[in-house]
Protein backbone atom coordinates (compact mmCIF):
# COMPACT_ATOMS: atom_id res chain seq x y z
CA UNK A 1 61.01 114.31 86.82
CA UNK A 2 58.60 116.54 84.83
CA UNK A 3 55.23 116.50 84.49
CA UNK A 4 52.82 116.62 80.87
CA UNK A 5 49.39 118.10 81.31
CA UNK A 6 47.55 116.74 78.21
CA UNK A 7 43.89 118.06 77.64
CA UNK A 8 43.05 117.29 73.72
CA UNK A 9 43.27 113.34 73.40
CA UNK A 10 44.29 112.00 70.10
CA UNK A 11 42.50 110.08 67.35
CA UNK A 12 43.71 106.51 67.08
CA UNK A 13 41.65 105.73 63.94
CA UNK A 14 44.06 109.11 62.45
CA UNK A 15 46.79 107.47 59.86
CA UNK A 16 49.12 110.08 61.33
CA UNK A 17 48.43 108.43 64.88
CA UNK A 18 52.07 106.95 65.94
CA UNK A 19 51.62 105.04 69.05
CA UNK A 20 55.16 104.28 69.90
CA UNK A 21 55.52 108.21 69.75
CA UNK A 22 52.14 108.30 71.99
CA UNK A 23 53.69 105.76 74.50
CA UNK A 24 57.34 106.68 74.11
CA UNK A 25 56.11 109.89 76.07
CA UNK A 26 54.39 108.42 78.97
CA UNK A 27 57.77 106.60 79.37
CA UNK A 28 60.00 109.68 80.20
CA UNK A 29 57.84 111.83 82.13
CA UNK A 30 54.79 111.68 84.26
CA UNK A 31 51.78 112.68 82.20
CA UNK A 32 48.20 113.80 83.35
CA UNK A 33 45.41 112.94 80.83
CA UNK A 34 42.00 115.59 81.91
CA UNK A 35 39.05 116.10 79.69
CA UNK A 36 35.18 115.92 79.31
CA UNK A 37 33.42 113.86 77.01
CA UNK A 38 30.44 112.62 76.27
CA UNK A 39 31.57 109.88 73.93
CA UNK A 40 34.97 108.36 74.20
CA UNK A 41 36.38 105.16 73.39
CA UNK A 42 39.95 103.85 73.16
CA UNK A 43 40.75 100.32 71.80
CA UNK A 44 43.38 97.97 73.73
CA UNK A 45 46.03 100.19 74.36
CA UNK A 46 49.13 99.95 76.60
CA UNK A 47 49.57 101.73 80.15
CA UNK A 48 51.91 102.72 82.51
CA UNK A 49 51.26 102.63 86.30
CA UNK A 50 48.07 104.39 86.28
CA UNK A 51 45.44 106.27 88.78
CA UNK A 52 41.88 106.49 86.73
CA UNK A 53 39.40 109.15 88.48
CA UNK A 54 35.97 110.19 86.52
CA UNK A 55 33.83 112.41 87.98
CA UNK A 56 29.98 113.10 86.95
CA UNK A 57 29.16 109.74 85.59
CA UNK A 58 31.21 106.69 84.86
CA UNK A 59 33.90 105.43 82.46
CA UNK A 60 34.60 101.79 81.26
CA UNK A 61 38.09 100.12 81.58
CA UNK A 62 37.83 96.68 79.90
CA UNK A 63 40.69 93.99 80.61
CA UNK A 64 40.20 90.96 79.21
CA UNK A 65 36.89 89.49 80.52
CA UNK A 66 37.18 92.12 83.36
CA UNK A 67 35.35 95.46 83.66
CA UNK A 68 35.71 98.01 85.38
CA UNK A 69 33.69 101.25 86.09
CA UNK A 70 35.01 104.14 87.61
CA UNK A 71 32.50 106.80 89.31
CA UNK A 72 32.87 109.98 91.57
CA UNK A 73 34.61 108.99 94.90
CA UNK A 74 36.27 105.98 93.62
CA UNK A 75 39.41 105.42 91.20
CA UNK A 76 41.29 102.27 89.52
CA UNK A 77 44.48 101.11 89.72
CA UNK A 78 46.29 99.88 86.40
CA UNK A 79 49.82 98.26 87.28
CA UNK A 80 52.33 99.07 84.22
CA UNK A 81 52.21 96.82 81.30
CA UNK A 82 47.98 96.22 81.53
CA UNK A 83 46.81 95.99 78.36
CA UNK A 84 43.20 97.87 78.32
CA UNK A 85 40.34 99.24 76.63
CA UNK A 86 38.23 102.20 77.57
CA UNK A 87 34.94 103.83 77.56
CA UNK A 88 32.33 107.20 78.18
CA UNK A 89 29.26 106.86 76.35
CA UNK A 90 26.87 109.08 78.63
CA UNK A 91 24.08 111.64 78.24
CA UNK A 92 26.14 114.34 80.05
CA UNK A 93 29.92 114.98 79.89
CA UNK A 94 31.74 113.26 82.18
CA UNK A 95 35.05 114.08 83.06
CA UNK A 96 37.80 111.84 82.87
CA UNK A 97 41.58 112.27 85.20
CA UNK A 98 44.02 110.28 84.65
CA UNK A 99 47.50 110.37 86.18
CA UNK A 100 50.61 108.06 84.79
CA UNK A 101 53.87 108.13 86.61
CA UNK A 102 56.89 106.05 85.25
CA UNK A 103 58.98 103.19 86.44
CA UNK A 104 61.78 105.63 87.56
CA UNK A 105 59.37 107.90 89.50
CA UNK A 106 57.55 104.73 91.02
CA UNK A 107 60.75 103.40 92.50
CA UNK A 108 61.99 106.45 93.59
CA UNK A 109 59.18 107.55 95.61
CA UNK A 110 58.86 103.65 96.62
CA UNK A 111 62.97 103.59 97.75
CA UNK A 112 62.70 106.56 99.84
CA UNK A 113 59.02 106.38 101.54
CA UNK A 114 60.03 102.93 102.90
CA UNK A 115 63.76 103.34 104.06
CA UNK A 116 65.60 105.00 106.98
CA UNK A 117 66.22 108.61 106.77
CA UNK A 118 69.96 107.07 107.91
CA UNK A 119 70.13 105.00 105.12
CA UNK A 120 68.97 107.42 102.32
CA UNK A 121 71.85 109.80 103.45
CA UNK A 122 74.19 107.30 102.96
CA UNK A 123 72.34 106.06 99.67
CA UNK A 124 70.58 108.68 98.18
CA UNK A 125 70.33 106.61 94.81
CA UNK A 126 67.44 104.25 94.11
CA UNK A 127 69.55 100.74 94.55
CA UNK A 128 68.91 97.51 93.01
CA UNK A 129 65.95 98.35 91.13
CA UNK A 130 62.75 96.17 90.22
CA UNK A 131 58.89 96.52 89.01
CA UNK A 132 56.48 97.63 91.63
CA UNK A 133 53.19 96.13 91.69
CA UNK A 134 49.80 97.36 93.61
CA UNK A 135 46.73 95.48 94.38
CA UNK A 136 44.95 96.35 90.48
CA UNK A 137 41.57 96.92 92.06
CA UNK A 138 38.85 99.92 92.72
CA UNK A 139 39.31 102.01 95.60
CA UNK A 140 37.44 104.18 97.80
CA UNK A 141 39.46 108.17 97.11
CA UNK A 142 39.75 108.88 100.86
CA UNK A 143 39.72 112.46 102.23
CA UNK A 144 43.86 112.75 102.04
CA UNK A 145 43.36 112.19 98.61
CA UNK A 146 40.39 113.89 97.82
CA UNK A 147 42.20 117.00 98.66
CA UNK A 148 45.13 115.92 96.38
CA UNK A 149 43.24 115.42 93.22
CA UNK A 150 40.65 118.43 93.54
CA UNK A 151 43.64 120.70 93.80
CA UNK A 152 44.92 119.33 90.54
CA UNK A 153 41.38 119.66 88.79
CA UNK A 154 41.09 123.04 89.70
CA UNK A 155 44.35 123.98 88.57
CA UNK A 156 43.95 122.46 85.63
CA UNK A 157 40.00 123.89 85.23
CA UNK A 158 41.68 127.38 85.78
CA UNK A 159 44.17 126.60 83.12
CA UNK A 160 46.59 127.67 85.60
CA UNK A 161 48.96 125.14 86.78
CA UNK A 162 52.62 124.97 87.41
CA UNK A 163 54.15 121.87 86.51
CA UNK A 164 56.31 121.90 89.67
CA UNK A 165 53.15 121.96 92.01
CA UNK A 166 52.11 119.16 90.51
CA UNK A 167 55.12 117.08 90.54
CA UNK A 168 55.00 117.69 94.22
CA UNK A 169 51.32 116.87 94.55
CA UNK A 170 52.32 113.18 92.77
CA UNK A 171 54.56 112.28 94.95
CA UNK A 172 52.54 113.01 97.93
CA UNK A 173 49.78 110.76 95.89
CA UNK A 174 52.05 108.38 95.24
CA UNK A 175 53.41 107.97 99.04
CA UNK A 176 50.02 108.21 100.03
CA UNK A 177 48.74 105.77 97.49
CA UNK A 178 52.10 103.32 98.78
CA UNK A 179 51.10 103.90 102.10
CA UNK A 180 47.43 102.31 101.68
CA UNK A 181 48.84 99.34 99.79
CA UNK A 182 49.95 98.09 103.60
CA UNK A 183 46.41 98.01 104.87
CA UNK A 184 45.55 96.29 101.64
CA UNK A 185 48.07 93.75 102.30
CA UNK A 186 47.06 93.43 105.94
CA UNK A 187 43.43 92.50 104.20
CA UNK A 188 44.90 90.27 102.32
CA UNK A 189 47.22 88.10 104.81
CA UNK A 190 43.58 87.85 106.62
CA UNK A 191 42.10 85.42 104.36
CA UNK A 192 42.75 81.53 105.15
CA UNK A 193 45.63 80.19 103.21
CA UNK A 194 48.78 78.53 104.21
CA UNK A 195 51.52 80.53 102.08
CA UNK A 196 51.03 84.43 101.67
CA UNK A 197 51.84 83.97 97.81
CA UNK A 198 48.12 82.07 97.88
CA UNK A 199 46.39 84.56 100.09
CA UNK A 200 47.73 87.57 97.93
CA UNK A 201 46.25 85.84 94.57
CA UNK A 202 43.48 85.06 96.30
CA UNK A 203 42.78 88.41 97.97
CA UNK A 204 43.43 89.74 93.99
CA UNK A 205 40.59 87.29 92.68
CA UNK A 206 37.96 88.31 95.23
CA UNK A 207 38.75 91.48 94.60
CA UNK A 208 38.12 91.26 90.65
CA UNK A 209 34.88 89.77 91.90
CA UNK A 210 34.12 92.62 93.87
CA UNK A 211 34.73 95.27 91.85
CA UNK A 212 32.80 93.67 89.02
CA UNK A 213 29.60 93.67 91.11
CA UNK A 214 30.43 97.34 91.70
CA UNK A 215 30.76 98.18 88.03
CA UNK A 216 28.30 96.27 86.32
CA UNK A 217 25.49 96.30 88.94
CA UNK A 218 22.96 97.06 86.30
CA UNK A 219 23.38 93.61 84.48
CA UNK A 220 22.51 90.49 85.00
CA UNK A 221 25.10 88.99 87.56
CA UNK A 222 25.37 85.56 88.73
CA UNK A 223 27.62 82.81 90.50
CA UNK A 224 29.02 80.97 87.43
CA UNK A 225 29.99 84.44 86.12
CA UNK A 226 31.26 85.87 89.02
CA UNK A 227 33.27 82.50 89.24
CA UNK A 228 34.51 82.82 85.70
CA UNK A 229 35.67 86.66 86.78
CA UNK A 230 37.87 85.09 89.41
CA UNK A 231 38.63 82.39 88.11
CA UNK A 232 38.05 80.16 91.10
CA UNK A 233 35.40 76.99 90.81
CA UNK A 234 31.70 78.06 91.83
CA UNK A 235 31.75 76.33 95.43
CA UNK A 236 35.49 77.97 96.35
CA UNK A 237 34.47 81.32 95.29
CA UNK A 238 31.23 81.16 97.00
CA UNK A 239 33.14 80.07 100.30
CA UNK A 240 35.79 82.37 99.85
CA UNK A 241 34.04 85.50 99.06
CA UNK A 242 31.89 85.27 101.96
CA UNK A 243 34.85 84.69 104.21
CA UNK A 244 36.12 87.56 102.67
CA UNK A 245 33.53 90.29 102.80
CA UNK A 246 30.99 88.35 105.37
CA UNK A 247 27.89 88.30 103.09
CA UNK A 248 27.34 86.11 99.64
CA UNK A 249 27.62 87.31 96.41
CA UNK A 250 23.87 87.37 96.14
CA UNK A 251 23.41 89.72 99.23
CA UNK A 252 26.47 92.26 98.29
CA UNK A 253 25.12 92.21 94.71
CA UNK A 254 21.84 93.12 96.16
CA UNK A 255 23.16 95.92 99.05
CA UNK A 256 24.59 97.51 96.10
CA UNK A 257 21.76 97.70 93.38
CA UNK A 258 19.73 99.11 96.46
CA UNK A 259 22.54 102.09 97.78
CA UNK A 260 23.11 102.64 94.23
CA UNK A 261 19.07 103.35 93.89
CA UNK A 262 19.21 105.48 97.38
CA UNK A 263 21.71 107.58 95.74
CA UNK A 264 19.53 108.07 92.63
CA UNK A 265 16.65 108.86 94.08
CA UNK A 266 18.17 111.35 96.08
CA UNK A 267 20.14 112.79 93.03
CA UNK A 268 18.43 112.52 90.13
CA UNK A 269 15.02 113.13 88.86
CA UNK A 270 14.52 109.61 86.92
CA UNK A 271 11.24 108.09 87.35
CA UNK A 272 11.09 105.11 89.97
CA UNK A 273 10.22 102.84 87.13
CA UNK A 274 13.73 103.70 85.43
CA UNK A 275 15.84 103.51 88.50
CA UNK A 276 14.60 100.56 89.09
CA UNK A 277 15.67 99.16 85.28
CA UNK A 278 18.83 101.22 85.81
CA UNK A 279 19.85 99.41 88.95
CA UNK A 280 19.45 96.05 87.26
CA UNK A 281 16.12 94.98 88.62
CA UNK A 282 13.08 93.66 86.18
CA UNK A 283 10.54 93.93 88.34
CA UNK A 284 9.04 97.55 89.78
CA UNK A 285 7.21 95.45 92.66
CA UNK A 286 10.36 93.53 93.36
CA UNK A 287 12.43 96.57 94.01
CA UNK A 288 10.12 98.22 95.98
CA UNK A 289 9.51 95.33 98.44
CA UNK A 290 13.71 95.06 98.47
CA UNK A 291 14.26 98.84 99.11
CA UNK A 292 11.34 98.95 102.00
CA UNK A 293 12.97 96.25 103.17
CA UNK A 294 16.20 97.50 103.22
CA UNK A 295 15.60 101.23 104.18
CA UNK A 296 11.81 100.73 105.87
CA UNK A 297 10.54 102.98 103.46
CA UNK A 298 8.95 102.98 100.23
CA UNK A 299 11.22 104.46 97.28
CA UNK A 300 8.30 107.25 96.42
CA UNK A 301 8.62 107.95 100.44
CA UNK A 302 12.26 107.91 100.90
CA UNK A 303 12.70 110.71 97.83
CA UNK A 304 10.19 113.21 99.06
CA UNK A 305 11.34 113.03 102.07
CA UNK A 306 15.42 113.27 100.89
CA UNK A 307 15.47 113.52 97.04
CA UNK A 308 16.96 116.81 95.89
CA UNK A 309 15.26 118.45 93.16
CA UNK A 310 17.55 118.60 90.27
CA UNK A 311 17.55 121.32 87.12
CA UNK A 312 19.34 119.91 83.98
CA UNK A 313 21.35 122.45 81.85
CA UNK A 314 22.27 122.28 78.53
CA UNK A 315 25.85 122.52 78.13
């Protein structure tokens, strides 16, 4: 199977744009999307199985009523067919990695991570072939594939990669990626529910839930949307999500708004005033009383004593 690097992404709004030439290509070959922007936006547009990585700010992946924000140490899983939108509009580049690997490549790597060395001798062919599915849902990038997906970017930064490296490194992200799918599932045959078929929707709906919180932190969240976002009525989601991740939506809402400002003031050199607006919170005196709370410290004490100053260059 061979690998596309593609670094210059193409207009849509172009009349010369052909999108069943665009998509024919991310049919036939795994394909690696890489580049920095500061604006980018891409109406509803087909995908592939994907991995979505951005690193030095965020990017936007809209399904439906769903949305999704990708940030350093985290990536998204599309499952083939999703029909998406997607979005950087930041101060600073951000830089956005994308890798899609076919149906044929997805099964293959699928047949042979999860069958006997015994049996793959005797049938080295994929057999009896059908879609595979993940959990579509943010992750945490563990340190496994951390490694993985730095080597790529600096090949790729270096403008000096060979193809057949990184056909090797996707399969060992792909096994890998496989691999944690079985913990997810173990996660998901935890939650209360007679047949697995309900815990497995279930454990998806949560999950859309989740990551929502996670991606749209800085706006105003609350039950009857987070509800509408999974789908489930107000009182079941309420139940459910607590069972789930063991606080409320309130109080995981809230735990992330306030690591979200630790990281800032540690990172950045935004006034308290705008991390506090930028975290979703109205009121300064608010946040402050939450974040002593939280961290027993006052957000002017915690960043002198662990803010890092930070010099902005123009790029």
């Amino acid at each position: 199977m061979s690998v596309k690097v593609i670094t210059k992404f193409p207009d849509m709004d172009d009349f010369s744009y052909n999108y069943r030439r665009w998509n024919r290509q991310f049919v036939e070959q795994n394909i690696i999307l890489n580049g920095k922007f500061s604006y980018l936006y891409y109406p509803e547009h087909w995908t592939t199985l994907s991995l979505k990585f951005a690193f030095g700010g965020s990017e936007q992946y809209i399904l439906g009523n769903m949305k999704y924000g990708v940030q350093d140490n985290m990536y998204l899983i599309l499952n083939r067919d999703s029909i998406y939108q997607s979005l950087i509009d930041s101060d600073k580049p951000v830089e956005s990695l994308t890798l899609n690997f076919t149906a044929k490549f997805v099964e293959d790597v699928f047949y042979s991570s999860f069958n006997s060395d015994e049996y793959l001798l005797d049938f080295p062919e994929v057999r009896d072939r059908y879609p595979v599915n993940f959990f579509q849902k943010l992750y945490n990038t563990d340190g496994i594939l951390s490694t993985y997906i730095n080597n790529i970017r600096l090949d790729l930064k270096n403008n000096n990669y060979d193809t057949d490296k990184l056909n090797e490194i996707l399969h060992s992200i792909l096994e890998h990626t496989f691999r944690s799918q079985l913990t997810e599932s173990k996660t998901a045959d935890e939650l209360q529910s007679v047949k697995r078929s309900t815990r497995v929707e279930l454990f998806n709906r949560l999950n859309k839930a989740k990551d929502y919180i996670e991606s749209n932190y800085h706006e105003s969240i609350d039950l009857d949307m987070l509800s509408k976002v999974s789908s489930l009525c107000p009182h079941h989601f309420l139940r459910k999500f607590k069972s789930y991740t063991g606080v409320s939506p309130h109080q995981f809402l809230k735990s992330v708004r306030l690591e979200k400002a630790r990281i800032m003031l540690e990172s950045t050199n935004s006034s308290i005033t705008e991390i506090c607006l930028n975290c979703g919170y109205e009121s300064l005196s608010s946040f402050s009383f939450l974040f002593k709370n939280t961290y027993k410290t006052s957000p002017e004490s915690y960043r002198k004593n662990y803010g890092k100053k930070v010099n902005f260059q123009i790029m």
